[in-house]
N, C-alpha and C. Protein backbone atom coordinates (compact mmCIF):
# COMPACT_ATOMS: atom_id res chain seq x y z
N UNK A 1 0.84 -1.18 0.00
CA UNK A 1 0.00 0.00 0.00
C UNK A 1 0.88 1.24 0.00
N UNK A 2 0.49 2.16 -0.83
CA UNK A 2 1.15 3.69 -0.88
C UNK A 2 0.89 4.09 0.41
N UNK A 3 1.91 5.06 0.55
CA UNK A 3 1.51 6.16 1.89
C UNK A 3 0.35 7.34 1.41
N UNK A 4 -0.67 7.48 1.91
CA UNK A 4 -1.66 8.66 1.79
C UNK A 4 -0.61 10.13 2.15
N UNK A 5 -1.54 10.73 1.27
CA UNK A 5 -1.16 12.52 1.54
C UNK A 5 -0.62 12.70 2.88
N UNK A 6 -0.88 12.07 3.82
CA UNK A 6 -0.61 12.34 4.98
C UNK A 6 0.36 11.52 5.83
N UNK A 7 1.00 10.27 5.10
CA UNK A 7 1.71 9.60 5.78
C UNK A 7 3.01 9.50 4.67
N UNK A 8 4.23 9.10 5.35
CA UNK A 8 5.09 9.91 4.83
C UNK A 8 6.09 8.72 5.83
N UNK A 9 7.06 7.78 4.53
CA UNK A 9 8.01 7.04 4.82
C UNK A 9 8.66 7.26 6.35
N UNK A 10 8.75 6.44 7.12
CA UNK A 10 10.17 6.56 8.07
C UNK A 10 11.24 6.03 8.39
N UNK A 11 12.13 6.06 8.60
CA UNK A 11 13.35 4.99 8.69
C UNK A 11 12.77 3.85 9.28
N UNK A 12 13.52 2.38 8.80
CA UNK A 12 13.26 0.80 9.30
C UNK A 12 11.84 0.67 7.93
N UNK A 13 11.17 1.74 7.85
CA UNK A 13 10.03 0.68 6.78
C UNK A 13 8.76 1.33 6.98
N UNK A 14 8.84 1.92 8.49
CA UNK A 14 7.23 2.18 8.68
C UNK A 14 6.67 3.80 8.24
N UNK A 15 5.90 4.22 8.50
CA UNK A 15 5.22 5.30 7.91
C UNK A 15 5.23 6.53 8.72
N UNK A 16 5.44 7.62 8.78
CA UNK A 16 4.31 8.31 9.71
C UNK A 16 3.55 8.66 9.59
N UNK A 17 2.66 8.89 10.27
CA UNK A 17 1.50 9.49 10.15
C UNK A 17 1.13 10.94 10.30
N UNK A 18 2.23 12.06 10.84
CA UNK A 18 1.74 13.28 10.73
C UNK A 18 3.33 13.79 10.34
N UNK A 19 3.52 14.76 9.86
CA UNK A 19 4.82 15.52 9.02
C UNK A 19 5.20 15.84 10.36
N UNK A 20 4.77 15.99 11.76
CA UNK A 20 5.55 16.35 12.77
C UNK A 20 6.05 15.61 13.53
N UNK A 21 5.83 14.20 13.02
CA UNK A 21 6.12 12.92 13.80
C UNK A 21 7.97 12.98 13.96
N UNK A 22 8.71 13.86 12.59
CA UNK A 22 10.38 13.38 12.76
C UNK A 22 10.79 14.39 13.81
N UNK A 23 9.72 15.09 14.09
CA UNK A 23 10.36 16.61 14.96
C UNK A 23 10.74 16.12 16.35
N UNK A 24 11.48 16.76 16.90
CA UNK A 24 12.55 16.87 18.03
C UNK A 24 11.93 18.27 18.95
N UNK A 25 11.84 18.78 18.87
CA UNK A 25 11.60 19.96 19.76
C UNK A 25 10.61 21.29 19.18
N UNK A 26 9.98 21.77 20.02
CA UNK A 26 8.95 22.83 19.26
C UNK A 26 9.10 24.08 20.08
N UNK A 27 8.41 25.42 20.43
CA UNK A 27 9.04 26.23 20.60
C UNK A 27 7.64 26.70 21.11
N UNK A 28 7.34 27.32 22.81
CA UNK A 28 5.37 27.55 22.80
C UNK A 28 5.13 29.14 22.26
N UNK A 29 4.14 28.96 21.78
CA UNK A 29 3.51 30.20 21.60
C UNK A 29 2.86 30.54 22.75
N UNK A 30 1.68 29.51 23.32
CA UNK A 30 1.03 30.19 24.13
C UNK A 30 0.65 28.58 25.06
N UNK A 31 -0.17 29.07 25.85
CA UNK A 31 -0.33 27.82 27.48
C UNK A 31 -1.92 28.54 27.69
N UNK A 32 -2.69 27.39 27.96
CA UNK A 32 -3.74 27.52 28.63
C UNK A 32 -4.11 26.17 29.42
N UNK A 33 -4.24 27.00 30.78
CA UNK A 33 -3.79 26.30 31.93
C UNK A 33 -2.65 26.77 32.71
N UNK A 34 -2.77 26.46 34.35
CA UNK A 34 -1.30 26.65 34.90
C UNK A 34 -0.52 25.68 34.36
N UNK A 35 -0.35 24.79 33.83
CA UNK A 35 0.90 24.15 33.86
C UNK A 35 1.11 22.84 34.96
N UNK A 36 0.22 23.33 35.99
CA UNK A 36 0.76 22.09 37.22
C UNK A 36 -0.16 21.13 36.62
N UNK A 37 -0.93 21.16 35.64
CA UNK A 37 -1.94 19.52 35.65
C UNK A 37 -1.15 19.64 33.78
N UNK A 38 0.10 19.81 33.12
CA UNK A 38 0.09 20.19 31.82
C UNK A 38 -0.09 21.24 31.17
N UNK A 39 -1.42 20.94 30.92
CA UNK A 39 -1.88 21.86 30.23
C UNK A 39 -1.97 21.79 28.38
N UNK A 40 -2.87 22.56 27.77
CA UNK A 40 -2.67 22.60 26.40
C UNK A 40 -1.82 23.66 26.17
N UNK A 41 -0.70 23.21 24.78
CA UNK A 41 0.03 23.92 24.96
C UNK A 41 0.76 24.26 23.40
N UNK A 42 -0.16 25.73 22.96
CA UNK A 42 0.35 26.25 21.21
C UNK A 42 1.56 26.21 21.33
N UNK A 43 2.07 25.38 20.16
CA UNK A 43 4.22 25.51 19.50
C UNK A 43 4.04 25.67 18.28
N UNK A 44 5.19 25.79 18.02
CA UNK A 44 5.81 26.14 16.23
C UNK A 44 6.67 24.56 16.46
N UNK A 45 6.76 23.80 15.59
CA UNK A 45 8.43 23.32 15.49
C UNK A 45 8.80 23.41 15.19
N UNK A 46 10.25 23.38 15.79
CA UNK A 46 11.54 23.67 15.31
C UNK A 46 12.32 23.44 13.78
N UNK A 47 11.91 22.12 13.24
CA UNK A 47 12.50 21.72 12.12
C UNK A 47 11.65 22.25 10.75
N UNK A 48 10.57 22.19 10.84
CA UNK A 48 9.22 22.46 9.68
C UNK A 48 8.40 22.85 9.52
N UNK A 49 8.42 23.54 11.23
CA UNK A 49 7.58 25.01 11.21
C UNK A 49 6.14 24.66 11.69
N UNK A 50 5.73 23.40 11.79
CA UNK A 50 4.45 23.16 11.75
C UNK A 50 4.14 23.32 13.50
N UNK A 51 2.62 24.14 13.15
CA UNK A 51 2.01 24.33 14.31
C UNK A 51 1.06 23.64 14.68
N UNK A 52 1.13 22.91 16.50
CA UNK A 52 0.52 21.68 16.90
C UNK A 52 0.02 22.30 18.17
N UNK A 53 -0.80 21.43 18.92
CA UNK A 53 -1.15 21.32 19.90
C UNK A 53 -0.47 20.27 20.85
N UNK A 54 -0.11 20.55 22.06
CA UNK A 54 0.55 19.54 22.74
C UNK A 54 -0.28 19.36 24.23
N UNK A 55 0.16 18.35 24.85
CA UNK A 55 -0.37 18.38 26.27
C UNK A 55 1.51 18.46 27.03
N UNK A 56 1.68 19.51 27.75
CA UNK A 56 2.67 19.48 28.33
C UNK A 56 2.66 18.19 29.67
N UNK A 57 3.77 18.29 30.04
CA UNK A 57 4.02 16.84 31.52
C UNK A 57 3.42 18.14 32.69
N UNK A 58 2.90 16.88 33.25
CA UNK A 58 2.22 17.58 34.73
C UNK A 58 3.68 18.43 35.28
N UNK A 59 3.00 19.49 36.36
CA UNK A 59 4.33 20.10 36.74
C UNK A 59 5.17 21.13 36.33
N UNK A 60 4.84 20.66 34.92
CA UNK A 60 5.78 22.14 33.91
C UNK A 60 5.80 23.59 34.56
N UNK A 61 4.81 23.84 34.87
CA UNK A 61 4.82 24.98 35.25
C UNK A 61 4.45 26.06 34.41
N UNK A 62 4.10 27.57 34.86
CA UNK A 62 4.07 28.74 33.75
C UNK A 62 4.72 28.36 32.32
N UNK A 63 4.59 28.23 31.35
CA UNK A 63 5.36 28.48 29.98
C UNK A 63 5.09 30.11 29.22
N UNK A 64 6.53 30.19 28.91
CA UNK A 64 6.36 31.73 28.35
C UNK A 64 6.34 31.55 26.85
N UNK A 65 5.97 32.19 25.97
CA UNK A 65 6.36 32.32 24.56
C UNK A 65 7.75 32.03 24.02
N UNK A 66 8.41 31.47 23.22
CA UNK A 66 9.67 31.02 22.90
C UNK A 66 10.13 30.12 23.78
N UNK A 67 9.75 29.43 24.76
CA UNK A 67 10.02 28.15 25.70
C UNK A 67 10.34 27.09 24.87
N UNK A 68 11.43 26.25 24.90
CA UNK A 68 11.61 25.19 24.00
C UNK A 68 11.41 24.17 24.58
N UNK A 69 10.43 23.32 23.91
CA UNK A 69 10.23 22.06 24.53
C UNK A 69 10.50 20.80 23.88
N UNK A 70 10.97 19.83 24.49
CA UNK A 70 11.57 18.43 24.17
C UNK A 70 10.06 17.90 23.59
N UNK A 71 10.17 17.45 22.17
CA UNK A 71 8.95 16.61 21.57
C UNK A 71 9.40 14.72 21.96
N UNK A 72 8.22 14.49 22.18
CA UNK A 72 8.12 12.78 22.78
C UNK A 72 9.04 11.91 21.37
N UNK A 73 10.13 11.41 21.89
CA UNK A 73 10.71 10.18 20.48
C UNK A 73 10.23 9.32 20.33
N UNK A 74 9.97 9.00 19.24
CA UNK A 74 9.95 7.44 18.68
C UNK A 74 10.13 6.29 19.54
N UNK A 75 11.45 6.38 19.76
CA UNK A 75 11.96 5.05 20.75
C UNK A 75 11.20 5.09 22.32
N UNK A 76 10.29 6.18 22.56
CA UNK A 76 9.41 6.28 24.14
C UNK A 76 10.36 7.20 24.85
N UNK A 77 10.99 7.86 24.75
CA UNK A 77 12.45 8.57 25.23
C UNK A 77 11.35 10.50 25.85
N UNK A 78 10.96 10.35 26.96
CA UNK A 78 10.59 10.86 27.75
C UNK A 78 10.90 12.55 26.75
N UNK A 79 9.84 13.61 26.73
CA UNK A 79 10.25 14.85 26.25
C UNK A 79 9.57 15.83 27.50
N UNK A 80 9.55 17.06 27.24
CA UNK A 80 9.04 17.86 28.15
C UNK A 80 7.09 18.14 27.69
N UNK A 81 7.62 17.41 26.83
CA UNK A 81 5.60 17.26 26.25
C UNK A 81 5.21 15.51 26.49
N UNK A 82 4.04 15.62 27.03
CA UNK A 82 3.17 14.43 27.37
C UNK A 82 3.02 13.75 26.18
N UNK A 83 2.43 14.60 25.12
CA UNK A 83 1.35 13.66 23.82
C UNK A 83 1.75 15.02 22.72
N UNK A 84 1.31 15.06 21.89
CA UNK A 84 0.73 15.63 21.04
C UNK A 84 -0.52 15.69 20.63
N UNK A 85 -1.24 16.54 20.90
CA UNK A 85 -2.82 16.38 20.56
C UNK A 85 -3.01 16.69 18.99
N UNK A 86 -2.29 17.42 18.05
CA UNK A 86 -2.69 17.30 16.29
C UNK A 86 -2.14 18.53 16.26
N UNK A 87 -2.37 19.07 15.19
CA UNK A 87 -2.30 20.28 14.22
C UNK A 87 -2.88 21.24 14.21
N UNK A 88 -2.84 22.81 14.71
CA UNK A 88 -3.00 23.72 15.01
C UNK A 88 -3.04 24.53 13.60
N UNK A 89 -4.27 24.99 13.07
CA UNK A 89 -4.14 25.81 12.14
C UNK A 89 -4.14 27.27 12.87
N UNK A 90 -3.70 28.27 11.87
CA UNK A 90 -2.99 29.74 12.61
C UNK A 90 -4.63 30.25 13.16
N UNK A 91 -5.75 30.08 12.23
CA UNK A 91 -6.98 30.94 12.51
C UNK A 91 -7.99 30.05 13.65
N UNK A 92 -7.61 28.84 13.71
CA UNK A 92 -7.98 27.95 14.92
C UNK A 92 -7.12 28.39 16.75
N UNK A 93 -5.69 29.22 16.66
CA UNK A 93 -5.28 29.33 17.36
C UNK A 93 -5.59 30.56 18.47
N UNK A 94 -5.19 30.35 19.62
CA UNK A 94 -5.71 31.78 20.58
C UNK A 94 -4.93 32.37 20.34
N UNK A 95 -5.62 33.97 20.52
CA UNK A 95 -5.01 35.70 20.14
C UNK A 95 -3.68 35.24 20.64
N UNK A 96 -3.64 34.78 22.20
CA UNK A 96 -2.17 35.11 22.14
C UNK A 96 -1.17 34.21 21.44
N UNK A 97 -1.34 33.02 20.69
CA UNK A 97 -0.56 32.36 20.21
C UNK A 97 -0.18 32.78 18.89
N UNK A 98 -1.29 33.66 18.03
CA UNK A 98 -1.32 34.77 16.93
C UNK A 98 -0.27 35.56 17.30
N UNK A 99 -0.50 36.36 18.63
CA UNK A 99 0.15 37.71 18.55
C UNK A 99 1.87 37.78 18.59
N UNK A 100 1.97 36.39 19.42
CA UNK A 100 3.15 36.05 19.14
C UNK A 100 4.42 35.14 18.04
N UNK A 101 3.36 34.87 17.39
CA UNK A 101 4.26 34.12 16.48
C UNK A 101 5.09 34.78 15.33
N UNK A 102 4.92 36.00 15.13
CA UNK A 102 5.77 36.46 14.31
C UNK A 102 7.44 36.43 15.22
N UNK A 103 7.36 37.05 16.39
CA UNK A 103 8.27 37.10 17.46
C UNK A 103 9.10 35.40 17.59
N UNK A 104 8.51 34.56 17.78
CA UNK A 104 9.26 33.25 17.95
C UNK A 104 9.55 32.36 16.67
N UNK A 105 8.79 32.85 15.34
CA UNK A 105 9.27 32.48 14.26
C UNK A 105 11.00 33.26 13.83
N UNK A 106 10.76 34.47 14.37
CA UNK A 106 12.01 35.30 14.20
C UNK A 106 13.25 35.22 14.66
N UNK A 107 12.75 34.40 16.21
CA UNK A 107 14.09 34.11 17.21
C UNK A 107 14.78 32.53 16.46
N UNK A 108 13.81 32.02 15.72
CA UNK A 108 13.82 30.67 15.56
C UNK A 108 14.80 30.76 14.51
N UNK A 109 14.55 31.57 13.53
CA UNK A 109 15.31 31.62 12.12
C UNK A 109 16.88 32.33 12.57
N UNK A 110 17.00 33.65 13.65
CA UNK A 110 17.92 34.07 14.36
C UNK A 110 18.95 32.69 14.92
N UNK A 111 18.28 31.86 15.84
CA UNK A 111 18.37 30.91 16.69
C UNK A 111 19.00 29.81 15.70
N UNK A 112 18.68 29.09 14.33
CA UNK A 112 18.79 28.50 13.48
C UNK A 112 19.46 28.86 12.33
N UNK A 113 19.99 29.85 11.64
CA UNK A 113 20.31 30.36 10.94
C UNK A 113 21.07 29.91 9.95
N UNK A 114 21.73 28.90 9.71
CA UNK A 114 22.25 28.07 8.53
C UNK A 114 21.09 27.18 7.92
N UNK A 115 19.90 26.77 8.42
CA UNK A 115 18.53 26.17 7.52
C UNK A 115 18.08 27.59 6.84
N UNK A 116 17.93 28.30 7.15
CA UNK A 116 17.57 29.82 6.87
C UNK A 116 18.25 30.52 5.67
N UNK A 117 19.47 30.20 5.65
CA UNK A 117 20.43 30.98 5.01
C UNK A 117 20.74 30.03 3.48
N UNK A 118 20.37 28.98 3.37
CA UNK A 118 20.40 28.40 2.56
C UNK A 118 19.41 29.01 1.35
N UNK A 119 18.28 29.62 1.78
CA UNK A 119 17.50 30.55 1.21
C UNK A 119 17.80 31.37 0.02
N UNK A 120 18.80 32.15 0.65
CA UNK A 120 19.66 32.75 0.44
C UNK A 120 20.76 32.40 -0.61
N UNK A 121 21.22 31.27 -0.42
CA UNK A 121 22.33 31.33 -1.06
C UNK A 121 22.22 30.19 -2.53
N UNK A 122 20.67 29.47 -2.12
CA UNK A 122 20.04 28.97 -3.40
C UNK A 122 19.12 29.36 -4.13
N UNK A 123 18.25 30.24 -3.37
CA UNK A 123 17.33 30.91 -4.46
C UNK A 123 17.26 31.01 -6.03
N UNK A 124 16.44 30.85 -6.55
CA UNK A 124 17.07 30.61 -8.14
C UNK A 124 15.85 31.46 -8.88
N UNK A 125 15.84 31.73 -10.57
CA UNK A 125 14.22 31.99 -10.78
C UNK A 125 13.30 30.64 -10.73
N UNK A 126 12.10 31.44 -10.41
CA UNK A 126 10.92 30.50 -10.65
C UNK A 126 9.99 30.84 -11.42
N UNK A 127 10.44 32.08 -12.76
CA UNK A 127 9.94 31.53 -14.26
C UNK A 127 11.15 32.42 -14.20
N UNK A 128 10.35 32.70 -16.12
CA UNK A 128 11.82 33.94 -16.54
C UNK A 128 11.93 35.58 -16.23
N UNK A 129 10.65 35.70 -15.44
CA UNK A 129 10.55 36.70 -14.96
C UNK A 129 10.30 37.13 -13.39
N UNK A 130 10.21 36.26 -13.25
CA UNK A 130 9.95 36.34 -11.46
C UNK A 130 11.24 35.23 -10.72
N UNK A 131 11.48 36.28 -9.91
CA UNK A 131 12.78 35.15 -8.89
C UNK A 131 12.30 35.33 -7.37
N UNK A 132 12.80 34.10 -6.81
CA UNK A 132 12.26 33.92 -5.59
C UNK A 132 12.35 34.68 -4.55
N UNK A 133 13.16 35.62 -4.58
CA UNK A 133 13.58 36.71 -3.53
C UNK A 133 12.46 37.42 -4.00
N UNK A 134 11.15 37.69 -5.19
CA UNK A 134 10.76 38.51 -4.84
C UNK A 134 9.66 37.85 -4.30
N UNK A 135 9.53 36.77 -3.55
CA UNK A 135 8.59 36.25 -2.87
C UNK A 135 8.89 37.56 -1.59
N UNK A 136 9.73 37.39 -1.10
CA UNK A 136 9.68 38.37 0.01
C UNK A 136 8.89 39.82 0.15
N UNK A 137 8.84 40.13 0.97
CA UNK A 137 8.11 41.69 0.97
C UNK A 137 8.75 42.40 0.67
N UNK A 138 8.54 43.19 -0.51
CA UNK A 138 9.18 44.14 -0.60
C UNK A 138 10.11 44.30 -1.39
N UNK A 139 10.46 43.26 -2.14
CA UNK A 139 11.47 42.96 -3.55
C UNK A 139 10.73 42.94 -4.17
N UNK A 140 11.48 43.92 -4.96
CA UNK A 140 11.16 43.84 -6.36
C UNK A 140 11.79 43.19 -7.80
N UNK A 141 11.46 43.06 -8.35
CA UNK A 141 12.37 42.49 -9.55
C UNK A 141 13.84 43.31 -9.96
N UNK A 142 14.20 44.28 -9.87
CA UNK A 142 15.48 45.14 -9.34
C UNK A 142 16.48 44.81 -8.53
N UNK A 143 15.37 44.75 -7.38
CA UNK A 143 16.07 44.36 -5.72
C UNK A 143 16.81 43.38 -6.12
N UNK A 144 15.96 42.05 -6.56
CA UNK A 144 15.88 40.99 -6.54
C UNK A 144 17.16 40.69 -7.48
N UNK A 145 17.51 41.00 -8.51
CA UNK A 145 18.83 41.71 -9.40
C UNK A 145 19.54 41.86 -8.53
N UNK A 146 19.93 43.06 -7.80
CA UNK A 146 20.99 43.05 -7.08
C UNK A 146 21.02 41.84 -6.28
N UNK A 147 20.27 41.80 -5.50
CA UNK A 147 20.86 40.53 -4.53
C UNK A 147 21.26 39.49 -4.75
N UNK A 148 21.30 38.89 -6.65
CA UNK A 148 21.59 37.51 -7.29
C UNK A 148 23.42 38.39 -7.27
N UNK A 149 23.22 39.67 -7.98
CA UNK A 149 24.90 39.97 -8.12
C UNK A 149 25.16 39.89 -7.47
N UNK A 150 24.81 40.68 -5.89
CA UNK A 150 25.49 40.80 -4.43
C UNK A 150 25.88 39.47 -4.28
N UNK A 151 25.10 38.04 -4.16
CA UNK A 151 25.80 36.96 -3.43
C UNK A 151 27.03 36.33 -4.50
N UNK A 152 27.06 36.42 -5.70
CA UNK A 152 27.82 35.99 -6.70
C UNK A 152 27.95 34.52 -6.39
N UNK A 153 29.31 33.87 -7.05
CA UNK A 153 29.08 32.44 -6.80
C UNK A 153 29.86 31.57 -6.10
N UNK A 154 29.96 32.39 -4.90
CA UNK A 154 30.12 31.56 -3.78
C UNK A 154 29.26 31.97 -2.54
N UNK A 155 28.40 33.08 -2.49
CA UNK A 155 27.37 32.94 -1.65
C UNK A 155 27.58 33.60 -0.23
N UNK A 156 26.95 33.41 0.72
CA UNK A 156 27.31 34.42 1.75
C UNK A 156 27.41 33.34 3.27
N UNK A 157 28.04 33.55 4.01
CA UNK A 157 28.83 32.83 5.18
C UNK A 157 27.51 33.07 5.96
N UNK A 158 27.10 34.09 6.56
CA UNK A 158 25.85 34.16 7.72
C UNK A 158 24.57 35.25 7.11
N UNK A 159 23.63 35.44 7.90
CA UNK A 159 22.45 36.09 7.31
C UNK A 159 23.49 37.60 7.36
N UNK A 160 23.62 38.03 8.52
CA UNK A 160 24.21 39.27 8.62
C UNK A 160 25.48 39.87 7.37
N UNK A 161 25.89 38.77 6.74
CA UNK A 161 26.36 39.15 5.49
C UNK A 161 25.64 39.54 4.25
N UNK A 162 24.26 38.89 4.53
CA UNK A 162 23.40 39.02 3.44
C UNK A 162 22.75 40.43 3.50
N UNK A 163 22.66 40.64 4.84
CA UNK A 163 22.02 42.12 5.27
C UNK A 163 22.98 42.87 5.11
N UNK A 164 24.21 42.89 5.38
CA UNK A 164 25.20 43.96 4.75
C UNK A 164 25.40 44.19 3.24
N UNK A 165 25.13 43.24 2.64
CA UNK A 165 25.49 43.15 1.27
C UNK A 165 24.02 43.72 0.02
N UNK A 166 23.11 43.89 0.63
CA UNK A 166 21.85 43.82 0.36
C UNK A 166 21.02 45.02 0.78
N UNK A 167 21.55 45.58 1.94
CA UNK A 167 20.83 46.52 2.86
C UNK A 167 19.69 45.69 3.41
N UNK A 168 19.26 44.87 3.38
CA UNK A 168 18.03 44.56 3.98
C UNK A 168 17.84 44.07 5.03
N UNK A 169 17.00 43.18 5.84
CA UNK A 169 16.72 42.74 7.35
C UNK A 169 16.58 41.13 6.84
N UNK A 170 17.35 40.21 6.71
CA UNK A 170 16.97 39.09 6.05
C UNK A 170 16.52 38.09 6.56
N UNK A 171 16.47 38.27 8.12
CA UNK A 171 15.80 37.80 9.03
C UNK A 171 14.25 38.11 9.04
N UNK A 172 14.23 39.47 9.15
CA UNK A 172 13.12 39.53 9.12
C UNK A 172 11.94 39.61 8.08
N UNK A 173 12.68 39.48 6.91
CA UNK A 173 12.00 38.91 5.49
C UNK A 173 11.30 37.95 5.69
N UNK A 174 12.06 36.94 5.97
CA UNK A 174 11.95 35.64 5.61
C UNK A 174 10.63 35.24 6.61
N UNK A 175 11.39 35.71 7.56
CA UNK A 175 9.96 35.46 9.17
C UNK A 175 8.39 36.14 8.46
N UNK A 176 8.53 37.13 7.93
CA UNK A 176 7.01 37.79 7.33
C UNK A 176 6.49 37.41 6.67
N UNK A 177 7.75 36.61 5.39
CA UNK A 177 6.89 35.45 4.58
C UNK A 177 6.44 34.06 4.94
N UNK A 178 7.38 33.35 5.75
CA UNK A 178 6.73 32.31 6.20
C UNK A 178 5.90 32.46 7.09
N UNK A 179 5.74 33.64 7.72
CA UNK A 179 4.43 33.58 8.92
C UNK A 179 2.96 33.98 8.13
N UNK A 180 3.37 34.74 6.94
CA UNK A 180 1.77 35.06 5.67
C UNK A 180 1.51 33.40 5.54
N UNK A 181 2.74 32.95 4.95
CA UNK A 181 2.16 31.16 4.38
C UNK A 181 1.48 30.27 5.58
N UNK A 182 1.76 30.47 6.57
CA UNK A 182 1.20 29.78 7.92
C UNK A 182 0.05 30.33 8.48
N UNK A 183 -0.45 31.71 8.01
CA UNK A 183 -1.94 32.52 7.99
C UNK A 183 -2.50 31.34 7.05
N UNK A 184 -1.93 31.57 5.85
CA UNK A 184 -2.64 31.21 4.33
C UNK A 184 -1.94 29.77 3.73
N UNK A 185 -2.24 28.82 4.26
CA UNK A 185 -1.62 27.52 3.85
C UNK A 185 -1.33 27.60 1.90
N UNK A 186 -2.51 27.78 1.65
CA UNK A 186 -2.60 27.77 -0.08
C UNK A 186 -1.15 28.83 -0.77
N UNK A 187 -0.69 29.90 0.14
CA UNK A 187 0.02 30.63 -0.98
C UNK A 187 1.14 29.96 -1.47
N UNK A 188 1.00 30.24 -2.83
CA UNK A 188 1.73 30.10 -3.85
C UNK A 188 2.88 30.77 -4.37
N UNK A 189 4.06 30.02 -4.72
CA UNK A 189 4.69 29.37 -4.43
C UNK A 189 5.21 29.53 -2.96
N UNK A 190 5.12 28.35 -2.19
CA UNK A 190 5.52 28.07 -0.74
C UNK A 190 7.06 28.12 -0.33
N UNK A 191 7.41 28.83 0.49
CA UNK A 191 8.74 28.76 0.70
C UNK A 191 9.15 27.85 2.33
N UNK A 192 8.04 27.79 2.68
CA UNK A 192 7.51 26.46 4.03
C UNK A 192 7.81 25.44 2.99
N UNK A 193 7.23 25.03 1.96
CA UNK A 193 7.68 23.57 1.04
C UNK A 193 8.91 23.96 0.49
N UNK A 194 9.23 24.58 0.12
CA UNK A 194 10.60 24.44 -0.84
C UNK A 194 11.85 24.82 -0.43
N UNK A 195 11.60 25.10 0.89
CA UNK A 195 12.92 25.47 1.35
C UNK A 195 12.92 25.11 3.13
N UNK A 196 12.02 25.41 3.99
CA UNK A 196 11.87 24.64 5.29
C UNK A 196 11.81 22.92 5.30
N UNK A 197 11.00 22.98 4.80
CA UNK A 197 10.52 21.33 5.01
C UNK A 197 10.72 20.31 3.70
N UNK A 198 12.00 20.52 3.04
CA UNK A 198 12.56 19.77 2.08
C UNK A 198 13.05 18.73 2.87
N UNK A 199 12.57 17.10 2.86
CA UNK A 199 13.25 16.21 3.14
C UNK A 199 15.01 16.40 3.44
N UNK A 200 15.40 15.69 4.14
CA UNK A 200 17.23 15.66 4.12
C UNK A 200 17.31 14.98 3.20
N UNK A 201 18.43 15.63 2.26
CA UNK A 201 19.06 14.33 1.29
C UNK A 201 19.56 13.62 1.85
């Protein structure tokens, strides 16, 4: 049997069943509940961006926004989250898990910055007139010109090279576009698919 839309090879043979199943750690947006019985608890994760619902471990305590939490392994290997309860769409989520996610998507890409920067230094066109930098806000097809000359062909060492070389905030580009695509699952062309959540070769 094929894997459905939703299940997705895993090492040894078997399947998973949700795209957040390979994730390792997620990052909270928001907590409702104290914390001493769990609690439900809005994240981003760390690897693919995808936003879930969790039940934290009894005890946790207060969680603040950007709190990183250990996701449950495979092998039963104890995390700072109980379960995972599913998939959190952005307009299903509470104000405060909204109000903050531009903020912990930002620290994340800051925090991570070589998955990020690859962006950057592969971008290519995606026809003959449009290139992927002008997915970003605020490029234009010009911009977007310079910044193919600026990196030339060997590319740039950290984001902060890209922002010197560019004038721009390339951090905070990138965070405005992937946080529109996580409003708006449908937009086109996705830089959540084609550049976050590209399988490892």
């Amino acid at each position: 049997m094929q894997p459905g839309p939703d299940r997705q090879p895993r090492a040894g043979g078997r399947e998973r069943e949700h795209p957040w199943d390979s994730e390792e750690s997620c990052r909270v947006l928001s907590q409702q509940g104290s914390g001493e019985g769990g609690g439900v608890v809005y994240c981003i994760c760390e690897g693919g961006l995808y936003t879930i619902r969790v039940r934290a471990r009894a005890g946790c305590g207060p969680l603040i926004a950007g709190d990183r939490l250990a996701l449950p392994t495979e092998d039963g290997e104890d995390g700072d989250v109980a379960t995972i309860l599913g998939g959190a769409r952005y307009r299903d989520m509470p104000a405060g898990a909204q109000a903050v996610i531009s903020d912990v998507v930002l620290d994340l890409i800051r925090d991570l910055p070589d998955k990020f920067l690859a962006f950057y230094n592969r971008a290519g066109n995606l026809s003959r007139k449009f290139h992927a930098f002008q997915l970003l806000p605020g490029i234009g097809p010009s911009k977007a010109l310079q910044m193919v000359e600026g990196r030339g062909r060997l590319g740039w060492d950290t984001l902060d090279a890209v922002d010197e070389a560019c004038k721009i905030d390339s951090a905070q580009l990138l965070m405005e576009r992937l946080v529109e695509e996580l409003k708006d699952p449908q937009m086109t062309p996705s830089l959540l698919d084609h550049v976050v959540r590209i399988p490892d070769a």
